[in-house]
PDB file of N, CA and C in Angstrom:
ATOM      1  N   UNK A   1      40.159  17.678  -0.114  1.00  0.00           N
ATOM      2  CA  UNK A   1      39.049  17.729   0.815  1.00  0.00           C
ATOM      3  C   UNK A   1      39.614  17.813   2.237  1.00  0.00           C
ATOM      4  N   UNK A   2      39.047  18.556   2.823  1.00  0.00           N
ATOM      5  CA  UNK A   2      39.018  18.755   4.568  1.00  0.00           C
ATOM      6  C   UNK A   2      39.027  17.780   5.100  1.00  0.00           C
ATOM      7  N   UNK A   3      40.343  17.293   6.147  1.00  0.00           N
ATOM      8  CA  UNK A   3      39.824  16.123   6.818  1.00  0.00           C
ATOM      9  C   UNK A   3      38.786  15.776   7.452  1.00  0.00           C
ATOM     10  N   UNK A   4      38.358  17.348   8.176  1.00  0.00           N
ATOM     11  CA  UNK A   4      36.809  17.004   9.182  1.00  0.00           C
ATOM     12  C   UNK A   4      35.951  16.779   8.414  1.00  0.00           C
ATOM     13  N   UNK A   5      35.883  17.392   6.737  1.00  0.00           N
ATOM     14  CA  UNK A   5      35.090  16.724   6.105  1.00  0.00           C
ATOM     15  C   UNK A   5      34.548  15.530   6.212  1.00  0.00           C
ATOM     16  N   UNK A   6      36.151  14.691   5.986  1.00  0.00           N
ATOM     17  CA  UNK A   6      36.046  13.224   5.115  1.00  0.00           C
ATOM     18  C   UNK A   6      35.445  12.337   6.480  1.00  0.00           C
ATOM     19  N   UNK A   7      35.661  12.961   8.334  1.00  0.00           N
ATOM     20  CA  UNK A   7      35.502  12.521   9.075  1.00  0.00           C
ATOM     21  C   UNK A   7      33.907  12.966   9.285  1.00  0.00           C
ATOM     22  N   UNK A   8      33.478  13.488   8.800  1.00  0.00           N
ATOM     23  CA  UNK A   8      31.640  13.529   8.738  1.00  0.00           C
ATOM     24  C   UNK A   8      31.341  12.945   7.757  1.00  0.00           C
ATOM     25  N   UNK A   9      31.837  12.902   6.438  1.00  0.00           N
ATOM     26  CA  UNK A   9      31.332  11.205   5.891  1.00  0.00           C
ATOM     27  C   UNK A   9      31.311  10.148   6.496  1.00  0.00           C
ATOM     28  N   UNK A  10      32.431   9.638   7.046  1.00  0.00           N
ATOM     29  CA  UNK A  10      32.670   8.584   7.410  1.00  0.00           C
ATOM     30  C   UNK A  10      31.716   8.751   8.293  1.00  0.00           C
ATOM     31  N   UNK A  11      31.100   9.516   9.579  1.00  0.00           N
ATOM     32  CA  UNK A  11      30.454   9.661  10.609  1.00  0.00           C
ATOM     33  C   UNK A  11      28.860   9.030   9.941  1.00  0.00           C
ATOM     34  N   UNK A  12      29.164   9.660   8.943  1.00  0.00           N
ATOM     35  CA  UNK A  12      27.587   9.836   8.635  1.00  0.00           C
ATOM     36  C   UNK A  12      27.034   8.569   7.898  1.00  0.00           C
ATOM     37  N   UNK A  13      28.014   8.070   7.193  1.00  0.00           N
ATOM     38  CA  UNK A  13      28.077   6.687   6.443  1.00  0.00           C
ATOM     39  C   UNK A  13      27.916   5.910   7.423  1.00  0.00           C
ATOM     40  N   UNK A  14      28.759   5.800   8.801  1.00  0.00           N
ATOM     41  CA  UNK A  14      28.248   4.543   9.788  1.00  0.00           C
ATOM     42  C   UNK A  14      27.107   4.869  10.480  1.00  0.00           C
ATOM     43  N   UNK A  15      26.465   6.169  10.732  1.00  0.00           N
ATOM     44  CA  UNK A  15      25.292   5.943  11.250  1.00  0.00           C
ATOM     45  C   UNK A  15      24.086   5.769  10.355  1.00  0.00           C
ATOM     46  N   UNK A  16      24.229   6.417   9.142  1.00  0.00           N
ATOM     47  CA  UNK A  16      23.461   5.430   8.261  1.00  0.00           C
ATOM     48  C   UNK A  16      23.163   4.162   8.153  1.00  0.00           C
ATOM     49  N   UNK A  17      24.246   3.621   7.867  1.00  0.00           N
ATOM     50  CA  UNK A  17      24.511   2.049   7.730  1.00  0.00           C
ATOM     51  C   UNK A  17      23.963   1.286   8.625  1.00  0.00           C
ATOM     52  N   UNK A  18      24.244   1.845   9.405  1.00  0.00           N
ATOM     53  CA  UNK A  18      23.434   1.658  10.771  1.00  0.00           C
ATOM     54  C   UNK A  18      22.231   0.997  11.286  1.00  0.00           C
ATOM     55  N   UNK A  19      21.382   1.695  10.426  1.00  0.00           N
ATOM     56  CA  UNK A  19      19.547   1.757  10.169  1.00  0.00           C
ATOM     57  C   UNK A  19      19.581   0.144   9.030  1.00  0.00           C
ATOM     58  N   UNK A  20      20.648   0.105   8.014  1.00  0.00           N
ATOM     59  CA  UNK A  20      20.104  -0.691   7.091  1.00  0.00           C
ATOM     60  C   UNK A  20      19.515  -2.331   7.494  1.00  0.00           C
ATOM     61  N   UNK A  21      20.487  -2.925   8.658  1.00  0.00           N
ATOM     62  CA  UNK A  21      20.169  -4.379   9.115  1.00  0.00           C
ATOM     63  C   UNK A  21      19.013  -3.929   9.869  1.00  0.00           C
ATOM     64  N   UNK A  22      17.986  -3.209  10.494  1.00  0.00           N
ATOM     65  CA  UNK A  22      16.819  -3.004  10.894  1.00  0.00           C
ATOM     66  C   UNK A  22      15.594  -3.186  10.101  1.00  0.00           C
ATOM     67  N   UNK A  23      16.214  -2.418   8.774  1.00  0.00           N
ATOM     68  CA  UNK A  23      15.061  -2.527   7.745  1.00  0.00           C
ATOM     69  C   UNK A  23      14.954  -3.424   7.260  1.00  0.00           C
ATOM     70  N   UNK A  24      16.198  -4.329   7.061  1.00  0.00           N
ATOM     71  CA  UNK A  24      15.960  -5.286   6.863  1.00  0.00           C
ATOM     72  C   UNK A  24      15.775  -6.520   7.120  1.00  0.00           C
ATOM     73  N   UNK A  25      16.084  -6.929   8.396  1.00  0.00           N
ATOM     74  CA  UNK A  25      15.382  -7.372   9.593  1.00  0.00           C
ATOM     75  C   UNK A  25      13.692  -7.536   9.317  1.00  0.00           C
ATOM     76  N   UNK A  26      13.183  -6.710   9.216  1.00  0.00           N
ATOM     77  CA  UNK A  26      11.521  -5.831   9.342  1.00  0.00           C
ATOM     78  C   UNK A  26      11.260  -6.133   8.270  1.00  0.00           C
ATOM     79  N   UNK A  27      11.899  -6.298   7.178  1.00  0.00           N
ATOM     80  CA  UNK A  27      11.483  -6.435   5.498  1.00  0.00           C
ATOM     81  C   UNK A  27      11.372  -7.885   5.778  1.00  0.00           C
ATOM     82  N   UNK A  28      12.400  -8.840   6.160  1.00  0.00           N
ATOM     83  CA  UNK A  28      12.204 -10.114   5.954  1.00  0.00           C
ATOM     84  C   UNK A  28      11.290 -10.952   6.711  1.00  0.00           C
ATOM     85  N   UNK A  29      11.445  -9.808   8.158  1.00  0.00           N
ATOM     86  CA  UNK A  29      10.574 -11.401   9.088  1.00  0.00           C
ATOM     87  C   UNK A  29       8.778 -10.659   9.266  1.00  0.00           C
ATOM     88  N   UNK A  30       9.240  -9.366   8.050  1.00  0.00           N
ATOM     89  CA  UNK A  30       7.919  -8.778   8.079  1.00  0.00           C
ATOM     90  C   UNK A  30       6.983  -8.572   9.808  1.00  0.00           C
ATOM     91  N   UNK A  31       7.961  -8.114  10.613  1.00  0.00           N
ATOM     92  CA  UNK A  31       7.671  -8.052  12.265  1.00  0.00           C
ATOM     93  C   UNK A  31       8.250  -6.841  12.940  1.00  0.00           C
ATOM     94  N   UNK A  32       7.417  -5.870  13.339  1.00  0.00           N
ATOM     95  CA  UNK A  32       8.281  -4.754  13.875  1.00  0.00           C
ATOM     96  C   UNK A  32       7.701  -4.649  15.309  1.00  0.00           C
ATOM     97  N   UNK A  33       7.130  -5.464  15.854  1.00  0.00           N
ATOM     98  CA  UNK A  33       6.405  -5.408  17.089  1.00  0.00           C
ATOM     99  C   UNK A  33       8.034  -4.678  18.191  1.00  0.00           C
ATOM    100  N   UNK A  34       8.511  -4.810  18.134  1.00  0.00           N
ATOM    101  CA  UNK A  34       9.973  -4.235  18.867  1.00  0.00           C
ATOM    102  C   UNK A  34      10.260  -3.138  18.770  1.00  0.00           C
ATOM    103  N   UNK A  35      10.028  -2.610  17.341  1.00  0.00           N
ATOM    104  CA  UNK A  35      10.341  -1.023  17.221  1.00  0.00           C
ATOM    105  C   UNK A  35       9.013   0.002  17.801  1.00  0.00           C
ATOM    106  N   UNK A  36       9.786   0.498  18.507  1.00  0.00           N
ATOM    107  CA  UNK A  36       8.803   1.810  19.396  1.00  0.00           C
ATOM    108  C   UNK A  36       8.271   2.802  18.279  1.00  0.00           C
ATOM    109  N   UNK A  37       7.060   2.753  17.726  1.00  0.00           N
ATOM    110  CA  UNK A  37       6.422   3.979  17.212  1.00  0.00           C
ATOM    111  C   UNK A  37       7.081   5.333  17.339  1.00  0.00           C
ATOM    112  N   UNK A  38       6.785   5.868  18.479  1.00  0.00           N
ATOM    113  CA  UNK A  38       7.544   6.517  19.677  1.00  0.00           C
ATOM    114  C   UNK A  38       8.840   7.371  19.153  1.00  0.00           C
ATOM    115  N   UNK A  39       9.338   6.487  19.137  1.00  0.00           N
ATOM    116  CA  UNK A  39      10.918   6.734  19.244  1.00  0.00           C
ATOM    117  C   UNK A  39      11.285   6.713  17.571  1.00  0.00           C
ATOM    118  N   UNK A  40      10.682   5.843  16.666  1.00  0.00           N
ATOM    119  CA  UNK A  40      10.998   6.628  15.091  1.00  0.00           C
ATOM    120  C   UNK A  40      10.696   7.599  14.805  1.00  0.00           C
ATOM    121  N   UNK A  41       9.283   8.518  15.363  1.00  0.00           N
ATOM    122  CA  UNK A  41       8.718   9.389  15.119  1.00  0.00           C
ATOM    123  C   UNK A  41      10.013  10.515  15.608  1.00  0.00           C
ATOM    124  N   UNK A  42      10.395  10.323  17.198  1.00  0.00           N
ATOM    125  CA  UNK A  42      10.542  11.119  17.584  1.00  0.00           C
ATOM    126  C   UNK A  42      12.561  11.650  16.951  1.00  0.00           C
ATOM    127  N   UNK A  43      12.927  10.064  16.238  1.00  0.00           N
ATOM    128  CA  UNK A  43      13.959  10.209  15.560  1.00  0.00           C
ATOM    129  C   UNK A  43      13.901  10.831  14.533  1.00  0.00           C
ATOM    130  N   UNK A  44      12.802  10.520  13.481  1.00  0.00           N
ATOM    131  CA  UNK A  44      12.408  11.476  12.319  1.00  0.00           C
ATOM    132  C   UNK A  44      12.245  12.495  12.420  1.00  0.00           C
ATOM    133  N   UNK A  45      11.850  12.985  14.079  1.00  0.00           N
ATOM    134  CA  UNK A  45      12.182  14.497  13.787  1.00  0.00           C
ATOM    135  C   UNK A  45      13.302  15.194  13.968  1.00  0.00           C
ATOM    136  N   UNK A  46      14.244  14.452  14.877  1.00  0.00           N
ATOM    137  CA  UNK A  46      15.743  15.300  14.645  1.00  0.00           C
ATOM    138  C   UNK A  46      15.948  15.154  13.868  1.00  0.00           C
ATOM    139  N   UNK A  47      16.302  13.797  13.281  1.00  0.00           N
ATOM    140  CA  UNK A  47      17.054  13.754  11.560  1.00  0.00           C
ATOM    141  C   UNK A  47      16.609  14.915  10.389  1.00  0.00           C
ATOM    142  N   UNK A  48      15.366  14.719  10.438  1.00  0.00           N
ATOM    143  CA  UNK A  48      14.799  16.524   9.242  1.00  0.00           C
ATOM    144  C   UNK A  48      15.588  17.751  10.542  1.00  0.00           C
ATOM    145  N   UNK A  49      15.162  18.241  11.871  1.00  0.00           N
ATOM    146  CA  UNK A  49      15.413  19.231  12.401  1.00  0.00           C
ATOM    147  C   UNK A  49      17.282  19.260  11.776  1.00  0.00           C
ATOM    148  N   UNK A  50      18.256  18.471  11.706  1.00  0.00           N
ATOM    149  CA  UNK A  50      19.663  17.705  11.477  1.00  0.00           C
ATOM    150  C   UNK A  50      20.115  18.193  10.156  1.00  0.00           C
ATOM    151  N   UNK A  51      19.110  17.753   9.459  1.00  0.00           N
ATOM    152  CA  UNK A  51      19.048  18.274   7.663  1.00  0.00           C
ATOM    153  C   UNK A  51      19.186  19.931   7.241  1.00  0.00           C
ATOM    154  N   UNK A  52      18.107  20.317   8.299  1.00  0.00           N
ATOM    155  CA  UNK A  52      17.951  21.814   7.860  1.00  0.00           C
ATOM    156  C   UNK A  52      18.783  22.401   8.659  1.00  0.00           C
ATOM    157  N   UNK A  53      19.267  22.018   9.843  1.00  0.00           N
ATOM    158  CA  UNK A  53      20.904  22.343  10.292  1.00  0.00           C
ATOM    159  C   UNK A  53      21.665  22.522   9.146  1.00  0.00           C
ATOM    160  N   UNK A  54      22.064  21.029   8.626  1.00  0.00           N
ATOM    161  CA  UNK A  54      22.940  21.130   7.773  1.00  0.00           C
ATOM    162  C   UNK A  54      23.161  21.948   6.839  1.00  0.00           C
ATOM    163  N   UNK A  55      21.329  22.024   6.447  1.00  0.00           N
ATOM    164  CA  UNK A  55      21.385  22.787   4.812  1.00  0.00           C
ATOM    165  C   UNK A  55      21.862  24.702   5.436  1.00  0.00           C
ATOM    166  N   UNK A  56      21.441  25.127   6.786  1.00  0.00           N
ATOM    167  CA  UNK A  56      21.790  26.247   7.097  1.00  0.00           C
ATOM    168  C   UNK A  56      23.793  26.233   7.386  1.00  0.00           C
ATOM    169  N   UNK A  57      23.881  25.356   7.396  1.00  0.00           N
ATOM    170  CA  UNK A  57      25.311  25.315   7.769  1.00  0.00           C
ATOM    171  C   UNK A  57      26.468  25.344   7.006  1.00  0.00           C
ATOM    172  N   UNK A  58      25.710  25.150   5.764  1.00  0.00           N
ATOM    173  CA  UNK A  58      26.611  24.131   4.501  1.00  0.00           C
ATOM    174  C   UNK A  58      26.812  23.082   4.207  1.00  0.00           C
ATOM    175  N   UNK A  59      26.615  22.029   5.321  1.00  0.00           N
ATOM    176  CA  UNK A  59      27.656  21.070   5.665  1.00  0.00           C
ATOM    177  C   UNK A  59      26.796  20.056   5.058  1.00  0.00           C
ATOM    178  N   UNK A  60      27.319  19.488   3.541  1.00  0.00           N
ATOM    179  CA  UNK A  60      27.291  18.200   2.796  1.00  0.00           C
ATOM    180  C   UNK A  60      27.090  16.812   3.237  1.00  0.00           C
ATOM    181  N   UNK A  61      28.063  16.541   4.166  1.00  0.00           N
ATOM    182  CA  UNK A  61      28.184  15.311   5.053  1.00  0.00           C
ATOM    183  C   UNK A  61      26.792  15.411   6.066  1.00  0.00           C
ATOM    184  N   UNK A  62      26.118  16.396   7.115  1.00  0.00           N
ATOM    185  CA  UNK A  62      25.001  16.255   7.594  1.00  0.00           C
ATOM    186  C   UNK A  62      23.935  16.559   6.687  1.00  0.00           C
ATOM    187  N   UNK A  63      23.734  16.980   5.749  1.00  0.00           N
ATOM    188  CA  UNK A  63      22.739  17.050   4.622  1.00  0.00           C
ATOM    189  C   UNK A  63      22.573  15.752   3.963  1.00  0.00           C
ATOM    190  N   UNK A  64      23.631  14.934   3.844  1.00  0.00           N
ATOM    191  CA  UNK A  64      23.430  13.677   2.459  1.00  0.00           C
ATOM    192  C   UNK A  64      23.076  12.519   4.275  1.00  0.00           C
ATOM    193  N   UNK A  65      23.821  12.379   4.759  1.00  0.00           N
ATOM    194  CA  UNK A  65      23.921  11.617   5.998  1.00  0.00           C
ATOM    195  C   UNK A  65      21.860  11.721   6.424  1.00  0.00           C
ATOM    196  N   UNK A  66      21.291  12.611   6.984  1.00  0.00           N
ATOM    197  CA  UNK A  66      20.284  12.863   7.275  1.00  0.00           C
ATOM    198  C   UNK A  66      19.387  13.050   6.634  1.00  0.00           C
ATOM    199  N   UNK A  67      19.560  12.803   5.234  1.00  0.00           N
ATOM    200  CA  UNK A  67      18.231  12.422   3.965  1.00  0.00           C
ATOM    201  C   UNK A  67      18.325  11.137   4.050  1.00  0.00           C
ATOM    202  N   UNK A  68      19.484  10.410   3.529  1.00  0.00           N
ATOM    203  CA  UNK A  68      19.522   8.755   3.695  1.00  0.00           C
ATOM    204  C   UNK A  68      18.938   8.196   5.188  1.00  0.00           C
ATOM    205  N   UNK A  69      19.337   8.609   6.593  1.00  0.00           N
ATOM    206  CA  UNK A  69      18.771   8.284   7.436  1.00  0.00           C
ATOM    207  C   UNK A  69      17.012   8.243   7.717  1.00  0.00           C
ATOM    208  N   UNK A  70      16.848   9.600   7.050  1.00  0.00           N
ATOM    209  CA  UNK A  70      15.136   9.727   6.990  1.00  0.00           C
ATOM    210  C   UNK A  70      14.499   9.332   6.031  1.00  0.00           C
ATOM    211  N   UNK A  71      15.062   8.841   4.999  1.00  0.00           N
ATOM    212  CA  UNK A  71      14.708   7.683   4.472  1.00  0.00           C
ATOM    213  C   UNK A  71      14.246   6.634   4.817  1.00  0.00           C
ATOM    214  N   UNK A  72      15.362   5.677   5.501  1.00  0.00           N
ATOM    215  CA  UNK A  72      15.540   4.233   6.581  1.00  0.00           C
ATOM    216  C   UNK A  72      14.294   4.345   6.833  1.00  0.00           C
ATOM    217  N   UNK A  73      14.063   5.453   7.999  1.00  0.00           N
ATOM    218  CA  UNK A  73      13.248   5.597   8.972  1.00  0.00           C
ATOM    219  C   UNK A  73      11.956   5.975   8.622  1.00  0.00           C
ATOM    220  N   UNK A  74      11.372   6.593   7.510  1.00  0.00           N
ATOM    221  CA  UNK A  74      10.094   6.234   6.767  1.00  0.00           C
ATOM    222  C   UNK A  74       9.839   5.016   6.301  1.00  0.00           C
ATOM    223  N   UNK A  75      11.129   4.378   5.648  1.00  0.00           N
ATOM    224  CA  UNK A  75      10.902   2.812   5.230  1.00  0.00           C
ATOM    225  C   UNK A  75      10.016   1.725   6.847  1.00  0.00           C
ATOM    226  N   UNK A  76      11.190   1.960   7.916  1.00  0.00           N
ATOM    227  CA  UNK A  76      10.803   1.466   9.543  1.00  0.00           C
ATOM    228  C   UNK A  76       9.080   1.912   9.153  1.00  0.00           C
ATOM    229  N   UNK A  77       8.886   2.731   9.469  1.00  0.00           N
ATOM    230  CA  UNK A  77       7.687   3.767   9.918  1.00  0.00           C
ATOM    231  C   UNK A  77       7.139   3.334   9.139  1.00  0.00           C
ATOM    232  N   UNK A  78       7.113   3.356   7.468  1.00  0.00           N
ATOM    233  CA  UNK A  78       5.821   2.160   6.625  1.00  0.00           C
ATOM    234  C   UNK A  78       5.884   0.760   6.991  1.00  0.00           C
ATOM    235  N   UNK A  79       6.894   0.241   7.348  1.00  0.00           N
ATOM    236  CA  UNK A  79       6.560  -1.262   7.591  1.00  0.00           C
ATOM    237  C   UNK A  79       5.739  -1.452   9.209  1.00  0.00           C
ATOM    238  N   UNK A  80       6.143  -0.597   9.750  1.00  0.00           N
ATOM    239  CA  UNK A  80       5.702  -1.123  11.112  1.00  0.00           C
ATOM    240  C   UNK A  80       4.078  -0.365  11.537  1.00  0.00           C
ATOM    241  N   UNK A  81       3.652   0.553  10.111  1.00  0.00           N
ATOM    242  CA  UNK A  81       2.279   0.765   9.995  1.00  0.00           C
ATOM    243  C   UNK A  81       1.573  -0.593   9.164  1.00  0.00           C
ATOM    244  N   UNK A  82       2.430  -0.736   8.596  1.00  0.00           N
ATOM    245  CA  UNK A  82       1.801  -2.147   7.363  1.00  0.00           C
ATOM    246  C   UNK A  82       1.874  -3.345   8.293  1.00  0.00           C
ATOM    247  N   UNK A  83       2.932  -3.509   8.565  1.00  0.00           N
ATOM    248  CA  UNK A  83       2.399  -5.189   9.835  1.00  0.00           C
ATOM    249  C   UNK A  83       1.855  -4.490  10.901  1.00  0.00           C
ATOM    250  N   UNK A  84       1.323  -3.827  11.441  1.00  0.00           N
ATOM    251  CA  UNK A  84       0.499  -3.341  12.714  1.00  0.00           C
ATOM    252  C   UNK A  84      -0.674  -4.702  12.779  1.00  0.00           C
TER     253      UNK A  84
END
């Protein structure tokens, strides 16, 4: 494997990872009054715009990286519609 590969996993694995203590944060104290509507929305849309980069690009590491992220961030985005 390509090193720049293995260095967009790794890229993509920590900004993933990233998102996970948020959600879960939000899962436990069931409280998202902090997270900006706003600003998930407006993250959910690069992350898909990011994806279909990727998928035009080839590139594996921004394709798997930016499904898992827009994931997170629907999870954010249902909880912080559900405790509203």
């Amino acid at each position: 494997m390509d090193t720049i590969v293995i260095v967009g996993y790794i890229a993509g694995a920590l900004t993933t990872i990233s998102f996970v203590p948020q959600v879960v944060k939000a899962w436990k104290m069931k409280e998202t009054r902090d997270l900006s509507l706003a600003m998930l929305v407006l993250f959910a849309t690069g992350v898909i715009l990011w994806t279909f980069y990727g998928i035009q690009v080839g590139s594996l590491p921004i394709i798997a990286a930016n499904i898992i992220t827009f994931t997170l961030i629907l999870v954010l985005l249902g909880l912080k519609l559900w405790y509203k």
